[in-house]
N, C-alpha and C. Protein backbone atom coordinates (compact mmCIF):
# COMPACT_ATOMS: atom_id res chain seq x y z
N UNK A 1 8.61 4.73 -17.35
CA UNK A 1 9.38 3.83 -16.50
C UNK A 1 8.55 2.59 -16.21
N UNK A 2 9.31 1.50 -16.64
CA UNK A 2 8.61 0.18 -15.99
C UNK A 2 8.74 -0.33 -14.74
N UNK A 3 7.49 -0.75 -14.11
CA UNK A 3 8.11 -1.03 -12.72
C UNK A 3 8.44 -2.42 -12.21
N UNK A 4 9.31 -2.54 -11.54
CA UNK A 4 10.20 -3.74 -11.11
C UNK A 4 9.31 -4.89 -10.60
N UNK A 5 8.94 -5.94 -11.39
CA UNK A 5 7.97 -6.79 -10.32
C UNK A 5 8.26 -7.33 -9.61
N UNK A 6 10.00 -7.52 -9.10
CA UNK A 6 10.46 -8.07 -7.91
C UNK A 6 9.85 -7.15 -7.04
N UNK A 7 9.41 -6.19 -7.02
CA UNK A 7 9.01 -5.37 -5.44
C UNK A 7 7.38 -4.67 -5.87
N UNK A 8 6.62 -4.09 -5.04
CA UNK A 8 5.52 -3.88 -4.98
C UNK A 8 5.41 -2.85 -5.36
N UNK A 9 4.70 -2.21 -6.38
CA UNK A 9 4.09 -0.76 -6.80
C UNK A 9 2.89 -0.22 -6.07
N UNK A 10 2.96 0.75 -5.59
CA UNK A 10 1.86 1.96 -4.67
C UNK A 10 1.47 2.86 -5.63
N UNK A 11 0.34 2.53 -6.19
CA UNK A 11 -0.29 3.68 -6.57
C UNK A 11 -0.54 4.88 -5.19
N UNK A 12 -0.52 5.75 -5.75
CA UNK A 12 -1.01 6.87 -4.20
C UNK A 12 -1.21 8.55 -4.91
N UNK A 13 -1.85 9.35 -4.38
CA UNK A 13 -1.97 10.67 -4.78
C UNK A 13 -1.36 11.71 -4.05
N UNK A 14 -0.73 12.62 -4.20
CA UNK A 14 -0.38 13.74 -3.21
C UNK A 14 -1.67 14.18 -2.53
N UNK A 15 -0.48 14.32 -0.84
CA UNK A 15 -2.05 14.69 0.23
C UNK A 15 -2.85 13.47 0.81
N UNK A 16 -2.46 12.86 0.28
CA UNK A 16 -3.04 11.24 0.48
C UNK A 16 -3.07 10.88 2.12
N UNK A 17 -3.31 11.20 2.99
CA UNK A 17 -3.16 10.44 4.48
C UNK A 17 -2.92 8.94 4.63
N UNK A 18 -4.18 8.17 3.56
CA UNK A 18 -4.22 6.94 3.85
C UNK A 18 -2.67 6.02 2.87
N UNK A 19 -2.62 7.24 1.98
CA UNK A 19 -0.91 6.86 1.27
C UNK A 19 -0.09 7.09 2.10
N UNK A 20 -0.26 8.20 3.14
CA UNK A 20 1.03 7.88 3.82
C UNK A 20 1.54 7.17 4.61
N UNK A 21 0.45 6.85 5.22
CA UNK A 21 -0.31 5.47 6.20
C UNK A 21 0.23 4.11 5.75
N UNK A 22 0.53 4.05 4.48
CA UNK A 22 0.95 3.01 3.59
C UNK A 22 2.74 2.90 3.24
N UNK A 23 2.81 4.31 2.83
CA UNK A 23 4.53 4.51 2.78
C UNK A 23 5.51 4.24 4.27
N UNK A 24 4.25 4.69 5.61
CA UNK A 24 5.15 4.58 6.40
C UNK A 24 5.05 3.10 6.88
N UNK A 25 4.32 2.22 6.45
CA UNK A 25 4.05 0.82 7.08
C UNK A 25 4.88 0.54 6.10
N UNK A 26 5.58 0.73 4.96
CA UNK A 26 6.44 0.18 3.92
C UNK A 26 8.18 0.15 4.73
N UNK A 27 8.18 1.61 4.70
CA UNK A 27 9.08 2.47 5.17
C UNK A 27 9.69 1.69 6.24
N UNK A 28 8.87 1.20 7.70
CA UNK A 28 8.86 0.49 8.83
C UNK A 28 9.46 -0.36 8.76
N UNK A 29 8.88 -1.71 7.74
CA UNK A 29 8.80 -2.99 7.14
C UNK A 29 10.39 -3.26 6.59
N UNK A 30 10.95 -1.79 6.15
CA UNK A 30 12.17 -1.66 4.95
C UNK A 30 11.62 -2.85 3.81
N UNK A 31 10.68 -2.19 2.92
CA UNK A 31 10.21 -2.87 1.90
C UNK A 31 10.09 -2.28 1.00
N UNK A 32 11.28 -2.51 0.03
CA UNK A 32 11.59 -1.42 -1.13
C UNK A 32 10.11 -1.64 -2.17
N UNK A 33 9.61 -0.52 -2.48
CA UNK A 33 8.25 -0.51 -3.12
C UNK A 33 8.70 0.73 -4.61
N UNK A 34 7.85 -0.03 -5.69
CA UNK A 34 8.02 1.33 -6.60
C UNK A 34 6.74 2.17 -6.85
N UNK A 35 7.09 3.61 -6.43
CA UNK A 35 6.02 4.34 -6.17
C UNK A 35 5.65 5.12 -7.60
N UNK A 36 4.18 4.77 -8.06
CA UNK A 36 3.49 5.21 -9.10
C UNK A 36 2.33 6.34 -8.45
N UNK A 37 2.81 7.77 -8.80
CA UNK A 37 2.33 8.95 -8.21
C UNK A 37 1.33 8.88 -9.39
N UNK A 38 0.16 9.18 -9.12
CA UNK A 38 -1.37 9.56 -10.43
C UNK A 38 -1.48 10.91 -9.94
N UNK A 39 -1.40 11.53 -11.62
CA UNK A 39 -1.52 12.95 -11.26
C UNK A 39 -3.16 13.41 -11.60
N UNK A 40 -3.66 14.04 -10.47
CA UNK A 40 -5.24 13.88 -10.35
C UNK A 40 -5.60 14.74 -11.11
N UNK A 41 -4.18 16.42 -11.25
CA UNK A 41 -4.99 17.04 -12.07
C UNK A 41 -5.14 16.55 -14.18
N UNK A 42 -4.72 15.71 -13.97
CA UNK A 42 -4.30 14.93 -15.50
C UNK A 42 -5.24 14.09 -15.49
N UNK A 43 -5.90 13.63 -14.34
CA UNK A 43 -7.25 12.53 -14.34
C UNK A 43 -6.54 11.32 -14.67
N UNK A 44 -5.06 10.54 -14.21
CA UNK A 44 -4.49 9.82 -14.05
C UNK A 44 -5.76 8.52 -13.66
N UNK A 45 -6.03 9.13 -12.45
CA UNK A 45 -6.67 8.22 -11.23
C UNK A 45 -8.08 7.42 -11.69
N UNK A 46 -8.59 8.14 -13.30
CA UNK A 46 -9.65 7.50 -13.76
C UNK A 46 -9.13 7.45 -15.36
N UNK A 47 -7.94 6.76 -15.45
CA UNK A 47 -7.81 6.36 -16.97
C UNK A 47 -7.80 5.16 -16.61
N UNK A 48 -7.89 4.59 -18.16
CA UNK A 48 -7.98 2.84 -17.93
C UNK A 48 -7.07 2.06 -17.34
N UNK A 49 -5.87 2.78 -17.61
CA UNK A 49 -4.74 1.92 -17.41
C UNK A 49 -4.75 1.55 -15.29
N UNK A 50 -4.84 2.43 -14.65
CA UNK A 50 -5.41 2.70 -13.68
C UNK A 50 -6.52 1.98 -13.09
N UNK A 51 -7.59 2.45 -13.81
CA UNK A 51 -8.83 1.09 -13.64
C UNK A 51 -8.93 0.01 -13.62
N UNK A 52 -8.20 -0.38 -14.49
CA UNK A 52 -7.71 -1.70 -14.77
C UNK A 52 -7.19 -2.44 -13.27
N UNK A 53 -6.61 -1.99 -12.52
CA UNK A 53 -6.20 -2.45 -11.60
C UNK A 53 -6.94 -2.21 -10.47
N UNK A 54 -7.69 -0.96 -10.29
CA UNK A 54 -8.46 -0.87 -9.05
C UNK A 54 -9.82 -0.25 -9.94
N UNK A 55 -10.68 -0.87 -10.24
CA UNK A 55 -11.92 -0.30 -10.51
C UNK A 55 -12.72 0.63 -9.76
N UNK A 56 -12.53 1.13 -8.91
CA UNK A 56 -13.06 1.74 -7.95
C UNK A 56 -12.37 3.29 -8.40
N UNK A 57 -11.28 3.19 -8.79
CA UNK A 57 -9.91 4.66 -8.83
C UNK A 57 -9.64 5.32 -7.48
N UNK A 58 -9.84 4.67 -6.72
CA UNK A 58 -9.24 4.72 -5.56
C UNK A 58 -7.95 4.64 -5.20
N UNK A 59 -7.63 5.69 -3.88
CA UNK A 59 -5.94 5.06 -3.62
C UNK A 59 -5.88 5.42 -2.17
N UNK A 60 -4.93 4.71 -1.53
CA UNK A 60 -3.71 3.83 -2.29
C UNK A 60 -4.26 2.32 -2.60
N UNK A 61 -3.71 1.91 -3.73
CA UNK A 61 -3.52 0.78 -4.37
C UNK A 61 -2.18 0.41 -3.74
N UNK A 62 -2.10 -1.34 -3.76
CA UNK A 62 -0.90 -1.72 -4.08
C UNK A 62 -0.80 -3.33 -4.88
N UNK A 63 0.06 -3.09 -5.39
CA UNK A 63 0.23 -3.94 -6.33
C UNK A 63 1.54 -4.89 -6.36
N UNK A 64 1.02 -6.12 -5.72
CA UNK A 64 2.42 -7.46 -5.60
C UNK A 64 2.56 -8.47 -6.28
N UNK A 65 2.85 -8.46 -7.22
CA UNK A 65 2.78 -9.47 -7.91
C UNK A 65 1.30 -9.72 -8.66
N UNK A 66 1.51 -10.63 -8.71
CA UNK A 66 -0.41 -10.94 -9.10
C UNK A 66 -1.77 -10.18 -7.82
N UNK A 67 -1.22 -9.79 -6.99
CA UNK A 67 -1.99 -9.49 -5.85
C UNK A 67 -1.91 -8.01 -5.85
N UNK A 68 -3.78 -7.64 -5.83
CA UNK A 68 -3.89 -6.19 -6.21
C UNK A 68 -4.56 -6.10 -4.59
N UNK A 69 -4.18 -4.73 -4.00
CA UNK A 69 -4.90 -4.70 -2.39
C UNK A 69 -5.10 -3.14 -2.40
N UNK A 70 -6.63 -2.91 -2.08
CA UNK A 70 -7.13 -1.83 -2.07
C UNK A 70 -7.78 -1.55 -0.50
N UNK A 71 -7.41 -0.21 -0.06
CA UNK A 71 -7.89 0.38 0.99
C UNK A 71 -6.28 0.39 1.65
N UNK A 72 -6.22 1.53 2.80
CA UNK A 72 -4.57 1.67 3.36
C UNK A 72 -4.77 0.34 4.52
N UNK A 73 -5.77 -0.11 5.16
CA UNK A 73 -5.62 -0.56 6.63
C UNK A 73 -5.54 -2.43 5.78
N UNK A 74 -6.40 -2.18 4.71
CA UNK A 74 -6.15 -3.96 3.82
C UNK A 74 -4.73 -4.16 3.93
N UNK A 75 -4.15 -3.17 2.70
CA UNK A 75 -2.60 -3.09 2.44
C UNK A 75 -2.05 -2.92 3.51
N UNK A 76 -2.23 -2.55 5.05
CA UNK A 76 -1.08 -2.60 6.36
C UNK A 76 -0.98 -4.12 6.48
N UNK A 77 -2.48 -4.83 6.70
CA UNK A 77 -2.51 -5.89 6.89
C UNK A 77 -2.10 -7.30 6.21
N UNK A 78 -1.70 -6.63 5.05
CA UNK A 78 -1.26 -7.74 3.83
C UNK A 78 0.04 -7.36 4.19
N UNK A 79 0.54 -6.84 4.13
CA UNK A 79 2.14 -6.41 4.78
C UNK A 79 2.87 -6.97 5.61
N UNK A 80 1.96 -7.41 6.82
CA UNK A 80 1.82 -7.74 7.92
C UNK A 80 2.37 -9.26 8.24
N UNK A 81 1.14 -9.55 7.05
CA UNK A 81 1.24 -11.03 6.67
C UNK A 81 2.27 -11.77 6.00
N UNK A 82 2.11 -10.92 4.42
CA UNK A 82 3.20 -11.45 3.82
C UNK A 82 4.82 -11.26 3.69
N UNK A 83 4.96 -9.75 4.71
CA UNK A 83 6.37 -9.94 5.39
C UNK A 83 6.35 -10.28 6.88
N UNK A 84 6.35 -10.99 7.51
CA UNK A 84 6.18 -11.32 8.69
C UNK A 84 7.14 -10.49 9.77
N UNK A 85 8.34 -10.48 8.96
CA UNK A 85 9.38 -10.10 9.60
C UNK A 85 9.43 -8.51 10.41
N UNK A 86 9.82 -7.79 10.97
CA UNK A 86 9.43 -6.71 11.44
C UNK A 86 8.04 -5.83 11.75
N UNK A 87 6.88 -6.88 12.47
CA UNK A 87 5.67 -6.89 12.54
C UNK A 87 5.16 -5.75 13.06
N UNK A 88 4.34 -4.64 12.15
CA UNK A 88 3.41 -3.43 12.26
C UNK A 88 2.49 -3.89 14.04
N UNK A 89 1.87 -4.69 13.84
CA UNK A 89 0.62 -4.65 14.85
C UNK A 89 1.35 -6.17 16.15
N UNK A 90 2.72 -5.79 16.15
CA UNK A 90 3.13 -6.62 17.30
C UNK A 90 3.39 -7.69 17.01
N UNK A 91 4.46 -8.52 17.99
CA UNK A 91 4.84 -10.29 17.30
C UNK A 91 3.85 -10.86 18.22
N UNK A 92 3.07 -10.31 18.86
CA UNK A 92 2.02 -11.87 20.12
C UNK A 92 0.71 -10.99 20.08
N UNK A 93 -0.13 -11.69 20.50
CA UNK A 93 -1.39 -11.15 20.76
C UNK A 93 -1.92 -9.94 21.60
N UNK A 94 -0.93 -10.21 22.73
CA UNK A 94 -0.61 -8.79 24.28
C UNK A 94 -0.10 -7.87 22.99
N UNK A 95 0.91 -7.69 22.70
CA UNK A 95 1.66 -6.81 21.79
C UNK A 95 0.37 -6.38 20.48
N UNK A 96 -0.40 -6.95 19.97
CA UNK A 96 -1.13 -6.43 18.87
C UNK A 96 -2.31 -5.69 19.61
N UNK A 97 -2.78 -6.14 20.58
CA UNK A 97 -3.65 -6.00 21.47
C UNK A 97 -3.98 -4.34 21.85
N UNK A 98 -2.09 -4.01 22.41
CA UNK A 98 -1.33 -3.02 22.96
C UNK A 98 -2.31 -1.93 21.66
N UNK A 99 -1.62 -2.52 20.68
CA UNK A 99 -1.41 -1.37 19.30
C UNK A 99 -2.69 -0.90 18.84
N UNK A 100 -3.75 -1.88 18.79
CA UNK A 100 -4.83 -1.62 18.27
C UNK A 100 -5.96 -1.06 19.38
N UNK A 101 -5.62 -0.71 20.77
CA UNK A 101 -6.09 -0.11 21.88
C UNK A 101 -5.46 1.53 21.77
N UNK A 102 -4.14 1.44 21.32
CA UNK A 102 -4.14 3.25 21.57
C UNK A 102 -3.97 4.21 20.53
């Protein structure tokens, strides 16, 4: 399956916390994403094709366009940014303030 480059691909692994961390800041956002599962016991997560995009073989990856973002709290924050609209960490400073205190 090829994935749609109108919308963002998630690399992520089952069990993943920091993937889910990611699906649900997607999820939140309503930001249709196409999800590329690496199967670890297949060693997905360290083939090239894979590497190629995150050298590290780390996940979650995400992938927007030309813009590759590694680590879950990077990718909340690129989210954040480049959909503005339905804001993860609050629309004002009091409000982000709130979020990142509890």
């Amino acid at each position: 399956m090829t994935p749609d480059t109108s919308k963002p691909t998630l690399y992520w692994i089952s069990g993943s916390p920091p993937a889910w961390q990611v699906m649900l800041g997607l999820t939140l956002k309503r930001v249709k994403f196409d999800s590329a599962l690496l199967d670890v016991s297949r060693r997905k997560i360290r083939q090239l094709a894979y590497l190629g995009i995150n050298p590290t073989g780390r996940v979650p990856t995400l992938l927007d366009g030309d813009v590759v973002v590694q680590e879950s709290i990077a990718i909340l924050a690129y989210l954040d940014r480049s959909r503005p609209d339905r804001p993860l960490y609050g629309a004002t400073p009091a409000q982000t303030a709130t979020v990142w205190q509890e």
